[in-house]
Protein backbone atom coordinates (compact mmCIF):
# COMPACT_ATOMS: atom_id res chain seq x y z
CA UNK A 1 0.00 0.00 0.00
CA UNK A 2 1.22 3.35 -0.81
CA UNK A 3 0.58 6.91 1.49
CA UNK A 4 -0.44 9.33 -1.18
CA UNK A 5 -2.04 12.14 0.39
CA UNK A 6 -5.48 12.19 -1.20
CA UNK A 7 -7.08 9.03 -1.69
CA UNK A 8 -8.37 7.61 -5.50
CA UNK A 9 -12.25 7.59 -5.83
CA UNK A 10 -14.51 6.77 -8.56
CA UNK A 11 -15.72 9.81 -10.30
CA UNK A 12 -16.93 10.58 -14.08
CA UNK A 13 -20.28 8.43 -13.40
CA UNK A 14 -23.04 8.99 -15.22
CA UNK A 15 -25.14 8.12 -11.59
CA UNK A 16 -23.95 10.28 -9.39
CA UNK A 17 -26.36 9.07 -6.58
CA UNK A 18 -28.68 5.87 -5.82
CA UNK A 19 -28.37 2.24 -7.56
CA UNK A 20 -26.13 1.52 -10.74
CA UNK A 21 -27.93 0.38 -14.06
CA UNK A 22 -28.25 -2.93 -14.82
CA UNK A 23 -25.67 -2.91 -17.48
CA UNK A 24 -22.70 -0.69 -17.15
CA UNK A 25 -18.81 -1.19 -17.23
CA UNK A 26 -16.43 -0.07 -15.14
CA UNK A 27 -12.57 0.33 -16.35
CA UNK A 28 -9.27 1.32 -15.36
CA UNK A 29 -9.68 -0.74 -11.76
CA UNK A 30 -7.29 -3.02 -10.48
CA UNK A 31 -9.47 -6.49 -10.28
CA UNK A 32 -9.11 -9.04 -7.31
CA UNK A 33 -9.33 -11.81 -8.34
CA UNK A 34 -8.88 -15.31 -6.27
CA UNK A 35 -5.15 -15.62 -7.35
CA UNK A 36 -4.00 -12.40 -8.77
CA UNK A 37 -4.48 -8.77 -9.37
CA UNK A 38 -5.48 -7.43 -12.95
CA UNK A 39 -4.41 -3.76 -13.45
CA UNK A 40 -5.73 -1.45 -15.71
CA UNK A 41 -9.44 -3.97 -15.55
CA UNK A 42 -12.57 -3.31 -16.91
CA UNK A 43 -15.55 -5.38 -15.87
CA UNK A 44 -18.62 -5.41 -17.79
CA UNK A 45 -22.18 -5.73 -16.46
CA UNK A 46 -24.66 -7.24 -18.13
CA UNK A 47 -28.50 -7.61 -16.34
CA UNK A 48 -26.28 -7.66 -12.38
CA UNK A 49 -23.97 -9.75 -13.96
CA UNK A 50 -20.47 -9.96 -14.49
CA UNK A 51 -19.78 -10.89 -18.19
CA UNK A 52 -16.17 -10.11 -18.52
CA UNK A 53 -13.08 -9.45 -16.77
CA UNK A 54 -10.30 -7.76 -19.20
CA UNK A 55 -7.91 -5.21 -19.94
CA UNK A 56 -7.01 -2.84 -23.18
CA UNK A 57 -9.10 -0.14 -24.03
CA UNK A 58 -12.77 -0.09 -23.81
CA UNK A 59 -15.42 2.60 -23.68
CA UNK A 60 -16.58 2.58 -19.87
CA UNK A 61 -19.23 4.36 -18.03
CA UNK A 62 -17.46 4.46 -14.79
CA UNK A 63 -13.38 5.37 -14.28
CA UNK A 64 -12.04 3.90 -11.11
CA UNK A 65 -8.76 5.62 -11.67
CA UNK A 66 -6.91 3.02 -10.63
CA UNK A 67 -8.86 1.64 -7.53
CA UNK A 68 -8.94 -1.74 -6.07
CA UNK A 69 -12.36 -3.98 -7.64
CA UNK A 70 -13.41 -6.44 -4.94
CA UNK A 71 -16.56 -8.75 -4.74
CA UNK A 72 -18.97 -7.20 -2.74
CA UNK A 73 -18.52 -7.97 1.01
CA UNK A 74 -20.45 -11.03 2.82
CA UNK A 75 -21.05 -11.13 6.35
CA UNK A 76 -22.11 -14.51 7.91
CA UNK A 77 -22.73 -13.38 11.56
CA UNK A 78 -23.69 -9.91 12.67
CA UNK A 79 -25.44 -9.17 15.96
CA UNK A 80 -24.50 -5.26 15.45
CA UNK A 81 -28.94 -5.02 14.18
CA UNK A 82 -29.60 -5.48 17.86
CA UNK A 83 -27.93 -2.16 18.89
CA UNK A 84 -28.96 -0.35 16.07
CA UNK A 85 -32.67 -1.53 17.10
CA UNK A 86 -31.91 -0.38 20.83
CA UNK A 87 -29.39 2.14 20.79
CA UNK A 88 -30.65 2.49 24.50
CA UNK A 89 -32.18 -0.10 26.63
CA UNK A 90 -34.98 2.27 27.06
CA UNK A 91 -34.85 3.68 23.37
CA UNK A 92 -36.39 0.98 20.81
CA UNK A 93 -36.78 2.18 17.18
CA UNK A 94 -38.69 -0.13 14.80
CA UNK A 95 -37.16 -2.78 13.37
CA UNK A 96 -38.05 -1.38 9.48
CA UNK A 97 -36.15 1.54 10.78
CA UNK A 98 -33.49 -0.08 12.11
CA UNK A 99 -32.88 -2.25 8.89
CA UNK A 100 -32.83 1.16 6.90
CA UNK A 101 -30.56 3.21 9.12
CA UNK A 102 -28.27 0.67 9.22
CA UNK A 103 -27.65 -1.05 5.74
CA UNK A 104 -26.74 2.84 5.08
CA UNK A 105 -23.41 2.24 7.30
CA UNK A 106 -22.73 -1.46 6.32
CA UNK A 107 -23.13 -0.56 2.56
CA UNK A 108 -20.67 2.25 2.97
CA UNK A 109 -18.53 -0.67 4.66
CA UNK A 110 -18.56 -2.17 1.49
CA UNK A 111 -20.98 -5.22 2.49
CA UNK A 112 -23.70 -6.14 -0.06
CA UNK A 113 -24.96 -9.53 2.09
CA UNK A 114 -25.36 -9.52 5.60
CA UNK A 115 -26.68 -12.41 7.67
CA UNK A 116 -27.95 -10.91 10.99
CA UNK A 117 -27.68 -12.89 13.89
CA UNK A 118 -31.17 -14.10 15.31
CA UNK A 119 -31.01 -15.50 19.06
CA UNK A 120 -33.33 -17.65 19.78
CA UNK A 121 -32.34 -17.77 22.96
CA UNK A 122 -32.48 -16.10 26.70
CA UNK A 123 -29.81 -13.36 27.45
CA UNK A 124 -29.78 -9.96 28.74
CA UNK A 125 -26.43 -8.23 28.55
CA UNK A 126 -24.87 -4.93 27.84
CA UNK A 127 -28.72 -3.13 27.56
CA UNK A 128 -29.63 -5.90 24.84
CA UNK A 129 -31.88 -8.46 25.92
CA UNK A 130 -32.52 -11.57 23.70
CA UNK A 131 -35.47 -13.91 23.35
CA UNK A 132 -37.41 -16.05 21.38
CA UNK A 133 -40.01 -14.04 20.56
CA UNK A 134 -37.70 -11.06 19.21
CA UNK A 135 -35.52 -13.48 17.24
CA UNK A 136 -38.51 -14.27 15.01
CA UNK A 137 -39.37 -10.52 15.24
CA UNK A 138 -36.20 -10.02 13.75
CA UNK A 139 -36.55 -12.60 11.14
CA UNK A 140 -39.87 -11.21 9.77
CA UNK A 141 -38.40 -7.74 9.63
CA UNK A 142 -35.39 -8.83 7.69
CA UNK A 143 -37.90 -11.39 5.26
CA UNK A 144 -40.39 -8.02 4.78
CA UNK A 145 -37.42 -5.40 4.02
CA UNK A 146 -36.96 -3.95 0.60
CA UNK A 147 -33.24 -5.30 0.26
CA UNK A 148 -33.00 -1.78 -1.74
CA UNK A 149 -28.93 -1.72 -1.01
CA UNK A 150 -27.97 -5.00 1.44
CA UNK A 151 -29.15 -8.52 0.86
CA UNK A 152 -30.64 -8.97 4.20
CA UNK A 153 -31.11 -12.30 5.33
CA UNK A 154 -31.36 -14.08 8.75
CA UNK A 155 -28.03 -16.33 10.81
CA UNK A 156 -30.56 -18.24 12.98
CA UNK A 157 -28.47 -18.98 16.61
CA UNK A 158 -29.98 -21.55 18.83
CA UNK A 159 -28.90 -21.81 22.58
CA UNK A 160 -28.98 -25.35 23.02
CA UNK A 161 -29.86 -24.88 26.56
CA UNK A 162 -33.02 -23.09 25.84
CA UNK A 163 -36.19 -25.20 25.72
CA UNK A 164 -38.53 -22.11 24.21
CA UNK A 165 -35.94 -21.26 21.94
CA UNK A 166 -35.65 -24.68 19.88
CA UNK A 167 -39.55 -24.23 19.80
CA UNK A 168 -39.45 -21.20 18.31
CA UNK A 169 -37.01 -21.80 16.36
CA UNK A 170 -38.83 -24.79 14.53
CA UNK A 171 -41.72 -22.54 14.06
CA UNK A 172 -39.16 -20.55 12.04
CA UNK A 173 -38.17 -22.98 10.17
CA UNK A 174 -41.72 -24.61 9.24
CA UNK A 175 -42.39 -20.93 7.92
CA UNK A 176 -39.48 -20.81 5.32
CA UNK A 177 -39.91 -24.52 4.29
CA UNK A 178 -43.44 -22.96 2.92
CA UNK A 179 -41.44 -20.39 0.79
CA UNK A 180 -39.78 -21.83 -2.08
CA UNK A 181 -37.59 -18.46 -2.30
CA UNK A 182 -35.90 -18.28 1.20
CA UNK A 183 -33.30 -21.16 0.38
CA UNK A 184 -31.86 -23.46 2.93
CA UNK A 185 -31.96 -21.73 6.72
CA UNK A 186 -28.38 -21.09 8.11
CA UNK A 187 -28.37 -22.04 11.74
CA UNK A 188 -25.74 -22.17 14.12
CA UNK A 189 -26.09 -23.80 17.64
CA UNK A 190 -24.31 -22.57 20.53
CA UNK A 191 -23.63 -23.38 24.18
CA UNK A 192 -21.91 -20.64 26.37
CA UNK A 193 -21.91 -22.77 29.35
CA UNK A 194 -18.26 -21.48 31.56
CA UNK A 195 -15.67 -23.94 31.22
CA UNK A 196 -15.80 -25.07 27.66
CA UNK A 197 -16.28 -23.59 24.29
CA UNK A 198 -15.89 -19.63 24.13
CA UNK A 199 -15.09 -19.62 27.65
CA UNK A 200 -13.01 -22.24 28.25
CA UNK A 201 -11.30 -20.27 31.07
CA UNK A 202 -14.14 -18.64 32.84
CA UNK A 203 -12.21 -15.91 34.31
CA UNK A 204 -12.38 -14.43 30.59
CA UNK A 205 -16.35 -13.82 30.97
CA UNK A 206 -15.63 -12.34 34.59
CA UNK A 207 -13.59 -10.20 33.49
CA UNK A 208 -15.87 -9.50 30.37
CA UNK A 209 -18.89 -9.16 33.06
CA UNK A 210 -16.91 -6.43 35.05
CA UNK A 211 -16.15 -4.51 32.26
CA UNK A 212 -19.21 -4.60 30.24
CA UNK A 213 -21.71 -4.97 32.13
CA UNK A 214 -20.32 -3.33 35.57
CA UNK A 215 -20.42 -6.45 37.74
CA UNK A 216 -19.03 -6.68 40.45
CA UNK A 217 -15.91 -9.60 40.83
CA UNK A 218 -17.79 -11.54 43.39
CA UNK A 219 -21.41 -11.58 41.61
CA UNK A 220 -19.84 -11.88 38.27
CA UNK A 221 -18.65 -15.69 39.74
CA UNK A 222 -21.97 -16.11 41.51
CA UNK A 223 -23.20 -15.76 37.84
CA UNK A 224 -20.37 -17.74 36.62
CA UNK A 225 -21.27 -20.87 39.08
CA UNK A 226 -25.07 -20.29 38.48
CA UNK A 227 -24.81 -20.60 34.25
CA UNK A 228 -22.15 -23.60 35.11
CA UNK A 229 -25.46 -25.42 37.05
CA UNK A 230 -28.04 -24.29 34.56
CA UNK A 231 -25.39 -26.21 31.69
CA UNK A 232 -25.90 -29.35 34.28
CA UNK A 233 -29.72 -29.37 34.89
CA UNK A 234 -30.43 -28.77 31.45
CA UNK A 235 -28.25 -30.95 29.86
CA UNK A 236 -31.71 -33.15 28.85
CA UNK A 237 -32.49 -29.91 26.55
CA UNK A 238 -29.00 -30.10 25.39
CA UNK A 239 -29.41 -33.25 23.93
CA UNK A 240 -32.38 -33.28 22.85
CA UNK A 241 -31.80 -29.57 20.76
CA UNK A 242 -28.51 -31.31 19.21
CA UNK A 243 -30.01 -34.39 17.71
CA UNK A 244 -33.03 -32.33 16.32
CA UNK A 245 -30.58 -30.32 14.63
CA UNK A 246 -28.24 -33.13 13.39
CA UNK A 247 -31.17 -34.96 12.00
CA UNK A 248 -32.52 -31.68 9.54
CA UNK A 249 -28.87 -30.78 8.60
CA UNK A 250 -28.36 -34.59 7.52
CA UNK A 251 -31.54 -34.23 6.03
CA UNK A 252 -30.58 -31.28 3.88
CA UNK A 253 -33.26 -28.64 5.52
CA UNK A 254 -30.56 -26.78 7.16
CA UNK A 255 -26.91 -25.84 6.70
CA UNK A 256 -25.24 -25.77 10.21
CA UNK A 257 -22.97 -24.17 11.77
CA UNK A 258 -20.83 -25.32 15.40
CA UNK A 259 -20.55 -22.00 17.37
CA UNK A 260 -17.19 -22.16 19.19
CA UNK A 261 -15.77 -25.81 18.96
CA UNK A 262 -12.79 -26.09 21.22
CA UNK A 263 -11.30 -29.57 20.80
CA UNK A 264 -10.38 -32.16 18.34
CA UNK A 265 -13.80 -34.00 19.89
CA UNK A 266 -15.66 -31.42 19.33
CA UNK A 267 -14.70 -30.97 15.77
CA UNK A 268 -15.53 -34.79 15.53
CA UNK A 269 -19.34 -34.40 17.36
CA UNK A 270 -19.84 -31.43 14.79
CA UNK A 271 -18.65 -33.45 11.89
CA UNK A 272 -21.19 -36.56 13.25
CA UNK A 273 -24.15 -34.13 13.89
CA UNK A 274 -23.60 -33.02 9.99
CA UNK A 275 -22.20 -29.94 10.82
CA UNK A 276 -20.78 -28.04 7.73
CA UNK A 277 -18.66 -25.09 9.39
CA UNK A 278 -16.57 -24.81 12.71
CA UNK A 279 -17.51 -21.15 14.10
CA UNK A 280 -15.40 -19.40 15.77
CA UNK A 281 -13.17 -22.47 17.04
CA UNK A 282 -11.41 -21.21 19.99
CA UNK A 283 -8.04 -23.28 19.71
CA UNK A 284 -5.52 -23.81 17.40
CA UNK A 285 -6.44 -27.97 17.62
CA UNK A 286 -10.06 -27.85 17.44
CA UNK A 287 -8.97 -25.69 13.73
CA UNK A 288 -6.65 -28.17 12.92
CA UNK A 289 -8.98 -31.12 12.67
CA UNK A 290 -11.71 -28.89 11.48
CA UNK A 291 -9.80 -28.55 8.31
CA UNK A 292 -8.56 -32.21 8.68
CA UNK A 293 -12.43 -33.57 8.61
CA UNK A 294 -12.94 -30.53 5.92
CA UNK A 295 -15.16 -28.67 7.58
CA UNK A 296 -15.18 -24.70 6.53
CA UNK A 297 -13.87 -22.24 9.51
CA UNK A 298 -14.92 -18.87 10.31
CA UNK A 299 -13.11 -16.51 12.65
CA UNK A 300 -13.84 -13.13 13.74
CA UNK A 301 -13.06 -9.86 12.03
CA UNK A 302 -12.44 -7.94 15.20
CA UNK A 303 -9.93 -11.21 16.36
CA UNK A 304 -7.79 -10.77 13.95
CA UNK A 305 -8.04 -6.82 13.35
CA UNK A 306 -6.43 -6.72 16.58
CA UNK A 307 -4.36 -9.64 16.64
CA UNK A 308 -5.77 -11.41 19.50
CA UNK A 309 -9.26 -12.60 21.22
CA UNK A 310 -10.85 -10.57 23.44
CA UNK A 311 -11.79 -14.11 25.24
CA UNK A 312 -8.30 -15.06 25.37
CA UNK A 313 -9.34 -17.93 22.39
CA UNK A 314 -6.97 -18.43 19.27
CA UNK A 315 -5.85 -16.01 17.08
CA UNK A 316 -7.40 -15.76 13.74
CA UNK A 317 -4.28 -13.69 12.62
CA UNK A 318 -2.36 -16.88 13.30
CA UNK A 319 -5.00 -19.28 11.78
CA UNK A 320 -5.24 -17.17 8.56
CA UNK A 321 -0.91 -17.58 8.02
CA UNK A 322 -1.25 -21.45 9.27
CA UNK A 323 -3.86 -21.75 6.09
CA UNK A 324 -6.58 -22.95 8.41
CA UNK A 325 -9.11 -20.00 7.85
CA UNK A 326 -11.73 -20.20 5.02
CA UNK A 327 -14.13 -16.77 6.54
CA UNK A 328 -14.20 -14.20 8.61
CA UNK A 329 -16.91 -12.56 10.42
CA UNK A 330 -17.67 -9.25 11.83
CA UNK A 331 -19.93 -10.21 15.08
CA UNK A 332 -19.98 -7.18 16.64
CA UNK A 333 -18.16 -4.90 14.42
CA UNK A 334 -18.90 -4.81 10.52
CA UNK A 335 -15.76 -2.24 9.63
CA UNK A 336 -13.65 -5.10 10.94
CA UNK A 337 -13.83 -6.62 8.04
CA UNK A 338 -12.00 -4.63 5.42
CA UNK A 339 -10.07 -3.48 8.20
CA UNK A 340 -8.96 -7.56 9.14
CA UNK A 341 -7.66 -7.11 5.57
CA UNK A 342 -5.36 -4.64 5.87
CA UNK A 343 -4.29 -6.47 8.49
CA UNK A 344 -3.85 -9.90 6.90
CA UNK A 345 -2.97 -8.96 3.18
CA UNK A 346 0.82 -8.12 4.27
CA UNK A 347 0.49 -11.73 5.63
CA UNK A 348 -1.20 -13.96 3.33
CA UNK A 349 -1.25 -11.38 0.53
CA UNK A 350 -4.15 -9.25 -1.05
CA UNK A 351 -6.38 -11.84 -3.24
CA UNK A 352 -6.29 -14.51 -0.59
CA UNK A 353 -6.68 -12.05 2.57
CA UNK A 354 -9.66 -10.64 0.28
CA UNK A 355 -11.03 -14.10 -0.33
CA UNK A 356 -11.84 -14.47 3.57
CA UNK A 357 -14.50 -11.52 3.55
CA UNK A 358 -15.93 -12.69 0.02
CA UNK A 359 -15.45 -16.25 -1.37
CA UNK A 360 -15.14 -17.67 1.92
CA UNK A 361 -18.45 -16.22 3.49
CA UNK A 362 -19.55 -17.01 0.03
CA UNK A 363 -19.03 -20.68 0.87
CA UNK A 364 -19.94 -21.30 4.20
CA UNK A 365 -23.19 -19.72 3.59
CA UNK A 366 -23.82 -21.71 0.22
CA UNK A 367 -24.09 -19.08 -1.95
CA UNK A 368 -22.69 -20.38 -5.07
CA UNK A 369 -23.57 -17.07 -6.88
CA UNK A 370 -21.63 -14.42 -5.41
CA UNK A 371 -18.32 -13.95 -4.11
CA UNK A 372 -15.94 -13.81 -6.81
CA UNK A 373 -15.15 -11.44 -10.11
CA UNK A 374 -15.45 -14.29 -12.41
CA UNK A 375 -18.52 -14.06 -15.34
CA UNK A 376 -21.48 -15.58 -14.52
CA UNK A 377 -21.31 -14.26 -10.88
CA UNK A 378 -23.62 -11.18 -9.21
CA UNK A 379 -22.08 -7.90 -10.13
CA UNK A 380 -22.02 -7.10 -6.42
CA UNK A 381 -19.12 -4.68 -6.52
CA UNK A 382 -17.08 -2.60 -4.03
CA UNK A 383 -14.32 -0.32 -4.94
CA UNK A 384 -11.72 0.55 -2.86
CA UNK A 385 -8.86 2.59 -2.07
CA UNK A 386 -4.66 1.62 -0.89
CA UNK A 387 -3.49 5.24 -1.50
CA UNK A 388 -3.78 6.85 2.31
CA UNK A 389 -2.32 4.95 5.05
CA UNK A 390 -2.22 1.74 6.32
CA UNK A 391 -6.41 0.74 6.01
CA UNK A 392 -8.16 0.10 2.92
CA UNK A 393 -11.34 2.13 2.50
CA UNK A 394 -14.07 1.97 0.56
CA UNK A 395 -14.77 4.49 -2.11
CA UNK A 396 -17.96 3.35 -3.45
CA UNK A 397 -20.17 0.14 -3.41
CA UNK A 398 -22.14 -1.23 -6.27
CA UNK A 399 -25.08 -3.73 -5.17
CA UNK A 400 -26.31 -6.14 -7.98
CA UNK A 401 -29.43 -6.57 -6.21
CA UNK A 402 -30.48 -2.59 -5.71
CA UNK A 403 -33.87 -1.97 -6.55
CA UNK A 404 -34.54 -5.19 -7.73
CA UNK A 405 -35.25 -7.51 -4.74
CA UNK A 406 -32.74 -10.74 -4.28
């Protein structure tokens, strides 16, 4: 990257505002592709399309001056709806609202599909408060929206410990299996029970507790013991919520996802339930044999922006140079994940560190349309800049899908 002092953008368009056309082309980019760059690119667009990739001269209707083309961002777990929803834990806007305030800040993060988490589940921390019954509120807001700018769709997260939630969750899923356009349901289970998974090392969640949440030590490991007896007593639920879930992803009716496998077993029970993806694995041998029984992995965007996990977990810096990261995710943060780029592409290089925030998502979500400048794929487009400092930023974004629907 250089550190001119005014960064490149795309100018000379003939839509200065709003959606592109349906057919355009763009030229004098710099093209990521999943093994190279292509200077000096054009890309045509043909009905949200990409039907060609070259260089030489060509008549274009939009100069990138030299700008990097990506694939349009995909994000396969976002919980950051459920503070735009309540910015407060008095202040709750509506949920049509919320969808349309924020895909104005994710699209200008260069994201054109965003799967936002649902819990169907029972939590109350840092002012948000999750339950069943505003998991599927959240579905039905994301399945109504007008998908104008961000391909909106719903990461379904099951607490395996939660009784109401697998019901409601089921109701969920009868609704889509009625729709023949909603696809197979992406669900991920999870199981934040101290002592194992995310928190291996519970004195990671006190400490998360006292700083979040403004716990106190003590009661933060009165909470710690009380979710610890909760993960005994309702181990029944457990069980039961597992092989329901194995059974529909063997059956095809979901695509599944293992929320923070920490262990070579636990790879192996994900891999026997018909997982398809390791989430978040939170040690450098549960990734290991997740890519061993080739299962797809997903780290977070924020983990390896800064180098670290804030739970003390692996670092998806050092998966992504080991070769044993396929995605990253933004969770909480959905900036993270141009700026885990910058971060990785001195490491792994720019096409492959690219390939984690596009192709990868891509892939674990079973999209086979999107993802990738290659013809025949959705002209979801983001250019971007390398000419000021160290972080890539986003100069404009070009949704296939604007104005059209999915």
């Amino acid at each position: 990257m250089t550190t001119e002092t005014a960064p490149r953008t795309a100018s000379d368009t003939p839509w200065p505002a709003g959606p592109p056309p349906q057919d355009y082309v763009i030229g004098h980019v710099r093209a990521v592709l999943a093994d190279r760059i292509v200077d000096d690119a054009h890309i045509v667009v043909r009905r949200g399309r990409i039907a060609e990739i070259g260089t030489g001269p060509r008549p274009c209707d939009l100069d990138g001056h030299g700008l990097l083309a990506l694939p349009g961002i995909i994000d396969v777990h976002s919980d950051a709806l459920e503070r735009e929803r309540s910015p407060r834990p008095s202040a709750v806007l509506p949920w049509d609202f919320a969808l349309t305030s924020f895909e104005g800040r994710i699209s200008g993060a260069g994201i054109t599909t965003m799967f936002h988490g649902a819990g169907f589940q029972h939590k109350h921390a840092r002012g948000v408060k999750r339950e069943p019954s505003a998991a599927l509120e959240l579905c039905h807001a994301v399945d109504e929206h007008s998908h104008a700018v961000v391909d909106h769709r719903v990461l379904h997260r099951l607490d395996v410990l939660s009784e109401l939630g697998a019901q409601t969750l089921r109701t969920r899923l009868d609704e889509v299996a009625d729709d023949p356009t909603a696809g197979v349901p992406l669900v991920s289970h999870e199981d934040h029970t101290p002592g194992q998974g995310q928190y291996v090392d519970p004195s990671h969640l006190v400490t998360y507790m006292v700083g979040a949440d403004g716990t106190s030590e003590e009661d933060a490991w009165a909470q710690v013991e009380k979710m610890r007896a909760e993960g005994e007593t309702h181990d029944h639920i457990r069980t039961a919520n597992l092989a329901w879930l194995g059974r529909l992803a063997r059956e095809g009716r979901i695509r599944l996802m293992g929320h923070d496998p920490d262990s070579p077993d636990a790879i192996d029970a994900l891999v026997e339930r018909g997982v398809t993806v390791a989430e978040f694995p939170t040690t450098m041998a549960a990734a290991e044999r997740a890519r061993e029984c080739g299962l797809l992995t997903v780290a977070g965007a924020p983990n390896l922006m800064r180098g670290r996990s804030h739970a003390g977990n692996v670092s998806a810096l050092e998966l992504a140079r080991r070769g044993l990261l396929d995605a990253l995710a933004s969770d909480y943060l959905p900036t993270a994940l141009l700026g885990a780029v910058s971060v990785a592409a001195p490491e792994i290089g720019l096409p492959a560190a690219v390939g984690l925030i596009t192709d990868g998502p891509a892939r674990v979500a079973g999209l086979e349309d999107r993802g990738r400048l290659e013809p025949g794929a959705r002209a979801d487009l983001v250019l971007v800049s390398d000419s000021t400092g160290p972080w890539l930023r986003v100069a404009r974004t070009l949704p296939a899908n604007a104005g059209t629907g999915r």
